[in-house]
C-alpha atoms as a PDB file:
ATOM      1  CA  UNK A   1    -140.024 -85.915 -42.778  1.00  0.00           C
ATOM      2  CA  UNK A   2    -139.880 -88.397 -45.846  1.00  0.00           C
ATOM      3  CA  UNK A   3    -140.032 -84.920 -48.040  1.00  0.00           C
ATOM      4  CA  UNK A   4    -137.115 -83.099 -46.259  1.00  0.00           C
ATOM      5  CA  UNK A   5    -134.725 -85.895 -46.899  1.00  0.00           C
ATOM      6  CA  UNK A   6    -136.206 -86.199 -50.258  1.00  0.00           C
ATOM      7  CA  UNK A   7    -135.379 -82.548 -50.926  1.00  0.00           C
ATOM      8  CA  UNK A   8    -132.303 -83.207 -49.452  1.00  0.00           C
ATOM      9  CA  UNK A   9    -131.077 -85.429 -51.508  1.00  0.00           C
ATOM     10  CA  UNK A  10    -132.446 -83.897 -54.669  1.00  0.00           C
ATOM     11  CA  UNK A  11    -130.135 -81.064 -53.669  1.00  0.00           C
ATOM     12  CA  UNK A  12    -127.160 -83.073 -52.987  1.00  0.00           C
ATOM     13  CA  UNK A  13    -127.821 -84.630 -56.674  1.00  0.00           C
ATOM     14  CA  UNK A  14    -127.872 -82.004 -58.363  1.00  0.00           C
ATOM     15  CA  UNK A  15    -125.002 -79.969 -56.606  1.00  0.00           C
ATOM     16  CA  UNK A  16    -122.690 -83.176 -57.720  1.00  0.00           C
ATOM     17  CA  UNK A  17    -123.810 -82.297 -61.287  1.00  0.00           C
ATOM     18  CA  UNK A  18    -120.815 -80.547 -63.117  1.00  0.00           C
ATOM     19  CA  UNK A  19    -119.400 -79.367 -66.524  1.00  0.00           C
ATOM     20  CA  UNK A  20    -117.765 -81.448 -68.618  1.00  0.00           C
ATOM     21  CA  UNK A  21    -115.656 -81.096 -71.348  1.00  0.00           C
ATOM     22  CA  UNK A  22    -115.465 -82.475 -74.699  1.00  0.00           C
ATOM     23  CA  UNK A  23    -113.010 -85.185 -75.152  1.00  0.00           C
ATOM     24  CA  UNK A  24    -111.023 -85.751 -78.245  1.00  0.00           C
ATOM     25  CA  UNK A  25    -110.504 -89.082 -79.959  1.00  0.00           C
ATOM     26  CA  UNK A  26    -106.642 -88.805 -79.954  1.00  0.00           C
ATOM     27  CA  UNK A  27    -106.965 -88.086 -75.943  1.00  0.00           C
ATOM     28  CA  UNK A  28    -108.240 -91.793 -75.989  1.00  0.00           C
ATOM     29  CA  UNK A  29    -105.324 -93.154 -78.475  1.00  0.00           C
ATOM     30  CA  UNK A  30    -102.158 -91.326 -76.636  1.00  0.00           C
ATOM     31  CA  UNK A  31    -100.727 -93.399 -73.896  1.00  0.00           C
ATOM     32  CA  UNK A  32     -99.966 -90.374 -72.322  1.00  0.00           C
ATOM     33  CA  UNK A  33    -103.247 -89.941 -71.115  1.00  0.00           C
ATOM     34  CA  UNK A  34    -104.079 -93.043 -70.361  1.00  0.00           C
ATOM     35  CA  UNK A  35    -104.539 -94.372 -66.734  1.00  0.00           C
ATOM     36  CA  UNK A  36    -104.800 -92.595 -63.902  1.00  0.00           C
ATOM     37  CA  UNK A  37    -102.326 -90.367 -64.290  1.00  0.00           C
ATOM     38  CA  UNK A  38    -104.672 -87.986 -66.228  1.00  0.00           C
ATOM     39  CA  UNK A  39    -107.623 -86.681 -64.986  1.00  0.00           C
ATOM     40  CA  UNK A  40    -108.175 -88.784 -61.551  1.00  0.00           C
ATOM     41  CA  UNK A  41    -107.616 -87.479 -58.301  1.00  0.00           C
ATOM     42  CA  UNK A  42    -105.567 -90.726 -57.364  1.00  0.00           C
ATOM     43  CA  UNK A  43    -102.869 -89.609 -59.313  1.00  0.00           C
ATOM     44  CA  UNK A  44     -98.938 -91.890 -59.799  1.00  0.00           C
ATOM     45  CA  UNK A  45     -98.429 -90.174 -56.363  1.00  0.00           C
ATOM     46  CA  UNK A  46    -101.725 -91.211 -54.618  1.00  0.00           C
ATOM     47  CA  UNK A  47    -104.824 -89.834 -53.493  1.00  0.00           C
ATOM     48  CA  UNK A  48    -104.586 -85.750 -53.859  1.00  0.00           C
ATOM     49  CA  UNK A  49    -106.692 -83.900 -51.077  1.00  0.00           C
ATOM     50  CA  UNK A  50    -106.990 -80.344 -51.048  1.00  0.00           C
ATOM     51  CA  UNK A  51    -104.800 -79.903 -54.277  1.00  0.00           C
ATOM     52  CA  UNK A  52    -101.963 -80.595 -52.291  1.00  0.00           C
ATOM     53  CA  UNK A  53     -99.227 -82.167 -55.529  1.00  0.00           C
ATOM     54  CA  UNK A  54     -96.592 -84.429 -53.592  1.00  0.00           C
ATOM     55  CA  UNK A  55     -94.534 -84.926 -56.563  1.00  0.00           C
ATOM     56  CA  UNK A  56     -93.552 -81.214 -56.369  1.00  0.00           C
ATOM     57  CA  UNK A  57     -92.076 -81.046 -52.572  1.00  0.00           C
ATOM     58  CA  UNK A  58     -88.766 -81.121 -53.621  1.00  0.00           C
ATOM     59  CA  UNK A  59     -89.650 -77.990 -55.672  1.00  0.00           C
ATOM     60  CA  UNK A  60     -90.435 -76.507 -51.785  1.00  0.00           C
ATOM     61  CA  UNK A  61     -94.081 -76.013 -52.375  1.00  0.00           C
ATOM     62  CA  UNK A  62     -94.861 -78.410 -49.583  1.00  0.00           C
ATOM     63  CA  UNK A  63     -98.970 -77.431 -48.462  1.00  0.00           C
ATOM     64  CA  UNK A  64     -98.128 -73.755 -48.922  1.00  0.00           C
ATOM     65  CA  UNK A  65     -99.295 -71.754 -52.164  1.00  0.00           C
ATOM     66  CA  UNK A  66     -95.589 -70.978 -53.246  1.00  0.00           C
ATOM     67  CA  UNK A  67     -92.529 -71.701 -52.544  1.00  0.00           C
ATOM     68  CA  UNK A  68     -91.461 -73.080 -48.919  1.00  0.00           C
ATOM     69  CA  UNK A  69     -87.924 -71.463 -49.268  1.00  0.00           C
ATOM     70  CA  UNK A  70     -89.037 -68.348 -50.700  1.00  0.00           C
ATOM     71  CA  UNK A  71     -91.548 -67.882 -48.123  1.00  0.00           C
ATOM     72  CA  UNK A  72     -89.587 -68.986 -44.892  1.00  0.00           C
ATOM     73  CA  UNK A  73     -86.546 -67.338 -46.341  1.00  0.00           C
ATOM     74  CA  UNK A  74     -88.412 -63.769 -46.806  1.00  0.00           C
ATOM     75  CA  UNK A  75     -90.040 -64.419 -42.996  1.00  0.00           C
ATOM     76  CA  UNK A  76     -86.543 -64.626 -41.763  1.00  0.00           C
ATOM     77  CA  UNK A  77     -85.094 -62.075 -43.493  1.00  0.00           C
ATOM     78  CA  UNK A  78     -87.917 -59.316 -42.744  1.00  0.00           C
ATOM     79  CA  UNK A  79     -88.294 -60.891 -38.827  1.00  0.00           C
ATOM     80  CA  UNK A  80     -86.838 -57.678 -37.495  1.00  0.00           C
ATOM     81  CA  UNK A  81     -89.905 -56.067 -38.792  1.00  0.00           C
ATOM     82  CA  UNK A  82     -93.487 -56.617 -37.352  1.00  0.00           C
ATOM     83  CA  UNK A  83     -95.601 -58.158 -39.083  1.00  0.00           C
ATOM     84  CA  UNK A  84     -99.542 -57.113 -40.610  1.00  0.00           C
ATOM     85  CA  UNK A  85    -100.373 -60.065 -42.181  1.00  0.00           C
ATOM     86  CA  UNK A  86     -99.238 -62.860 -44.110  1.00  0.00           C
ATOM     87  CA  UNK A  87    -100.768 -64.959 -46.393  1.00  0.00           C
ATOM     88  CA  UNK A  88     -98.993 -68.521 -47.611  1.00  0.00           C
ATOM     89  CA  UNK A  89    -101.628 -69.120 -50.288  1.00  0.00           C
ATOM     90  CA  UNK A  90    -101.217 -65.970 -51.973  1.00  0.00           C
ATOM     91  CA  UNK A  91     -97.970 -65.375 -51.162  1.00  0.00           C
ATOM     92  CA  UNK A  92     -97.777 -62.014 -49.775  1.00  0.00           C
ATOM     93  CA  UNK A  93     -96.076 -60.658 -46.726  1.00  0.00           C
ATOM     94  CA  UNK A  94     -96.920 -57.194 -45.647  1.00  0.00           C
ATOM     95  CA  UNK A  95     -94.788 -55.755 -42.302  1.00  0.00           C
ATOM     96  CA  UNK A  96     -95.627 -52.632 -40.338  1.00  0.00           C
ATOM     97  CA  UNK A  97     -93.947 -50.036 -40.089  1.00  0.00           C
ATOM     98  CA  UNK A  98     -90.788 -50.344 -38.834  1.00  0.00           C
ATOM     99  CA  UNK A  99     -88.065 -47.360 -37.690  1.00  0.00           C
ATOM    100  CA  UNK A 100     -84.402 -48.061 -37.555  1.00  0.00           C
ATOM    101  CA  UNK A 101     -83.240 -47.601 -33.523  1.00  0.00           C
ATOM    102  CA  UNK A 102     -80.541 -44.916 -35.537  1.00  0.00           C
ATOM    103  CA  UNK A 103     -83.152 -42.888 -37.265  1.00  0.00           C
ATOM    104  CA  UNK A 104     -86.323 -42.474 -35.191  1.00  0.00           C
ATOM    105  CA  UNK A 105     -87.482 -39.715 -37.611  1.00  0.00           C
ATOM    106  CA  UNK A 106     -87.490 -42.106 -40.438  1.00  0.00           C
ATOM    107  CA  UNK A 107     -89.660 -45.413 -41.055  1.00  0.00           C
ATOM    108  CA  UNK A 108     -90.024 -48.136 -43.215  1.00  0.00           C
ATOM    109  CA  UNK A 109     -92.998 -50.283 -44.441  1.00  0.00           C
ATOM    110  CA  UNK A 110     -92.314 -53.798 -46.839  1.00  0.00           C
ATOM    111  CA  UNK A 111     -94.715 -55.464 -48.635  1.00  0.00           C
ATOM    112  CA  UNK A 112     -93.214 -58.901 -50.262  1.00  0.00           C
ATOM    113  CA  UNK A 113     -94.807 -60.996 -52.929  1.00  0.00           C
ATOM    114  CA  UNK A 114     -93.910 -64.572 -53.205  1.00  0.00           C
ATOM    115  CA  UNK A 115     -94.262 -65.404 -57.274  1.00  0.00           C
ATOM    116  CA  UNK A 116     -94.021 -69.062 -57.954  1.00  0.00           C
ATOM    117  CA  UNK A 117     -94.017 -72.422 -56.190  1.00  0.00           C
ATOM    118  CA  UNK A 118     -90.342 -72.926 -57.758  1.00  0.00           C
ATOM    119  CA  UNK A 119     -86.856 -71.192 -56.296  1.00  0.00           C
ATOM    120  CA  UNK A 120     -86.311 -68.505 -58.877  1.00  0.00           C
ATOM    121  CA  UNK A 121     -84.461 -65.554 -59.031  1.00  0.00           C
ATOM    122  CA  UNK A 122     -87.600 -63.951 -60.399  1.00  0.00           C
ATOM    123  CA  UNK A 123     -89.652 -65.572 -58.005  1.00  0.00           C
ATOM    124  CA  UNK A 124     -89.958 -62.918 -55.398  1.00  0.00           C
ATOM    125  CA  UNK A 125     -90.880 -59.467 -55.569  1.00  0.00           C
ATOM    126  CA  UNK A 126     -90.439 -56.494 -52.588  1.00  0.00           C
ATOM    127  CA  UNK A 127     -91.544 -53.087 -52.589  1.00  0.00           C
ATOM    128  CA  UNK A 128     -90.208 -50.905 -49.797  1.00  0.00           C
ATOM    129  CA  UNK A 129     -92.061 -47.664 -48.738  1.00  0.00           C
ATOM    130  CA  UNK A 130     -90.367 -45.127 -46.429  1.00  0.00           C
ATOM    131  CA  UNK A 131     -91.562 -42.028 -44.524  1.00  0.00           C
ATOM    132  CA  UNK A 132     -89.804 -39.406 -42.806  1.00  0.00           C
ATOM    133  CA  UNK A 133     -91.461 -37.369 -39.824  1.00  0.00           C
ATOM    134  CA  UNK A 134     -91.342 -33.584 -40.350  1.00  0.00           C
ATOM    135  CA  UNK A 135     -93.135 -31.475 -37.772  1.00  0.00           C
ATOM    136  CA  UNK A 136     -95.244 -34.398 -36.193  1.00  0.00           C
ATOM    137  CA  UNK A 137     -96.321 -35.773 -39.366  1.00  0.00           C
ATOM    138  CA  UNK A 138     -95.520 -38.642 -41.866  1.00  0.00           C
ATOM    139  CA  UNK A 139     -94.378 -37.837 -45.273  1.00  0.00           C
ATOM    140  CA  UNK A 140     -94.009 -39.626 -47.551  1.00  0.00           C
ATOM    141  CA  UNK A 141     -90.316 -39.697 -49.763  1.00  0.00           C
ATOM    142  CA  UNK A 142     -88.937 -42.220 -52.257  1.00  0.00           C
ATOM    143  CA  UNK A 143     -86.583 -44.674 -51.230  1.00  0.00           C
ATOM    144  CA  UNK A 144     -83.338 -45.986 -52.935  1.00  0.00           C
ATOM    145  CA  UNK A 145     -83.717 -47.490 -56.028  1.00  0.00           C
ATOM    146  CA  UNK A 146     -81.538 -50.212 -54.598  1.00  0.00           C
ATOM    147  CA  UNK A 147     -83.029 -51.331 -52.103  1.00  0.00           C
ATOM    148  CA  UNK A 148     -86.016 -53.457 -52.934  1.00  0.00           C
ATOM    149  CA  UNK A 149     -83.101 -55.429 -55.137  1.00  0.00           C
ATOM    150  CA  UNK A 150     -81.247 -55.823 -52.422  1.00  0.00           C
ATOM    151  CA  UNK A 151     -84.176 -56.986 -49.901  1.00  0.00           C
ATOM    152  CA  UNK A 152     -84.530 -59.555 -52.760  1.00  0.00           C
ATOM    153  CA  UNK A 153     -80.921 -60.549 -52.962  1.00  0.00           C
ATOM    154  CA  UNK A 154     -80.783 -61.147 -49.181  1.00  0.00           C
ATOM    155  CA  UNK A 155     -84.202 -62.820 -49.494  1.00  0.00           C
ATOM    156  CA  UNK A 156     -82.931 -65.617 -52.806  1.00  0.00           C
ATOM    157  CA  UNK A 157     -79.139 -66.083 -50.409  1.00  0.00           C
ATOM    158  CA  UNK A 158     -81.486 -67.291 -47.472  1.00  0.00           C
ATOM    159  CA  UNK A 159     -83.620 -69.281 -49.246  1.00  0.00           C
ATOM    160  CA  UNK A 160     -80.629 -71.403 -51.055  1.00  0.00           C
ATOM    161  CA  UNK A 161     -79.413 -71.982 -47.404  1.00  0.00           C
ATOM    162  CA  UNK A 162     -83.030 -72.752 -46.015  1.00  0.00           C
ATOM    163  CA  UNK A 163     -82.944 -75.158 -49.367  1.00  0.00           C
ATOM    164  CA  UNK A 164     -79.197 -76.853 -48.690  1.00  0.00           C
ATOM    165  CA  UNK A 165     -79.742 -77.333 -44.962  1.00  0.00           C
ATOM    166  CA  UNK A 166     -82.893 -79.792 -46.384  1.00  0.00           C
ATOM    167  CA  UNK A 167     -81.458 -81.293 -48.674  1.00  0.00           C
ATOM    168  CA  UNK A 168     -78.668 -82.352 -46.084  1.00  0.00           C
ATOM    169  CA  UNK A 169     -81.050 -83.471 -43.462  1.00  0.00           C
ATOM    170  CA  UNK A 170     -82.632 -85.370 -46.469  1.00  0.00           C
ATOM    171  CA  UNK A 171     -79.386 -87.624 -46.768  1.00  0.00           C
END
């Protein structure tokens, strides 16, 4: 038994081994790096677990990958759609296929991509697929170049409101 934890421990040891890096001399002179500001988990802002930065909430990253606006702004906007999966980490949204009570010959598939952890007009990224039915099956046809933009548009306008409404419960 005395051998197991042995082992044990000998694993444990060595698993907490890691690579360093080599350290400069002026890293050691410039006050910037000094303290624990630098290179400690216990950061000006605390204790970080699970890479979780608090100084950047007000940037709307929150414990998501990206941007909390972006990201509840796009689920709003695309709620009329169901949706396949969606991933706050990553950042992607991907609905199903989704066909317009008007036009039950004709569908549409999105598949959004959340960019950054800051609100930025560049920040998202949509890509819109459409089919039409012909005969019983699904073709595939190109959509308007002008909508993906305008998914984004309506996408950026809700996530300044999602971001304004905070900031006034925040007062």
């Amino acid at each position: 038994m005395r051998r197991v934890w042995l082992a044990l421990f000998a694993v444990l040891a060595l698993t907490a081994c890691g690579q360093g890096r080599y350290v400069e001399e002026s890293e050691y002179n410039d006050d910037f790096n000094r303290g624990p500001e630098r290179g400690s988990i216990a950061g000006r802002d605390g204790l970080i677990v699970f890479g979780t930065d608090r100084s950047r909430r007000d940037e709307g990253g929150g414990a998501l990958g990206v941007n909390a606006f972006l990201w509840r702004g796009t689920l709003d906007t695309l709620s009329f759609m169901p949706l396949v999966s969606a991933d706050p980490f990553g950042g992607v949204i991907i609905t199903d296929w989704y066909s317009p009570p008007e036009a039950p010959n004709e569908r549409f598939k999105v598949t959004a991509y959340i960019l950054g952890r800051q609100l930025r007009a560049d920040g998202i990224r949509v890509s819109v697929f459409r089919q039409v039915n012909s005969r019983g099956q699904w073709i595939d046809v190109p959509v308007t170049a002008d909508m993906a933009p305008q998914l984004e548009d309506k996408i950026l306008a809700r996530a300044r409101e999602l971001r304004v409404q905070s900031q006034l419960a925040g007062r």
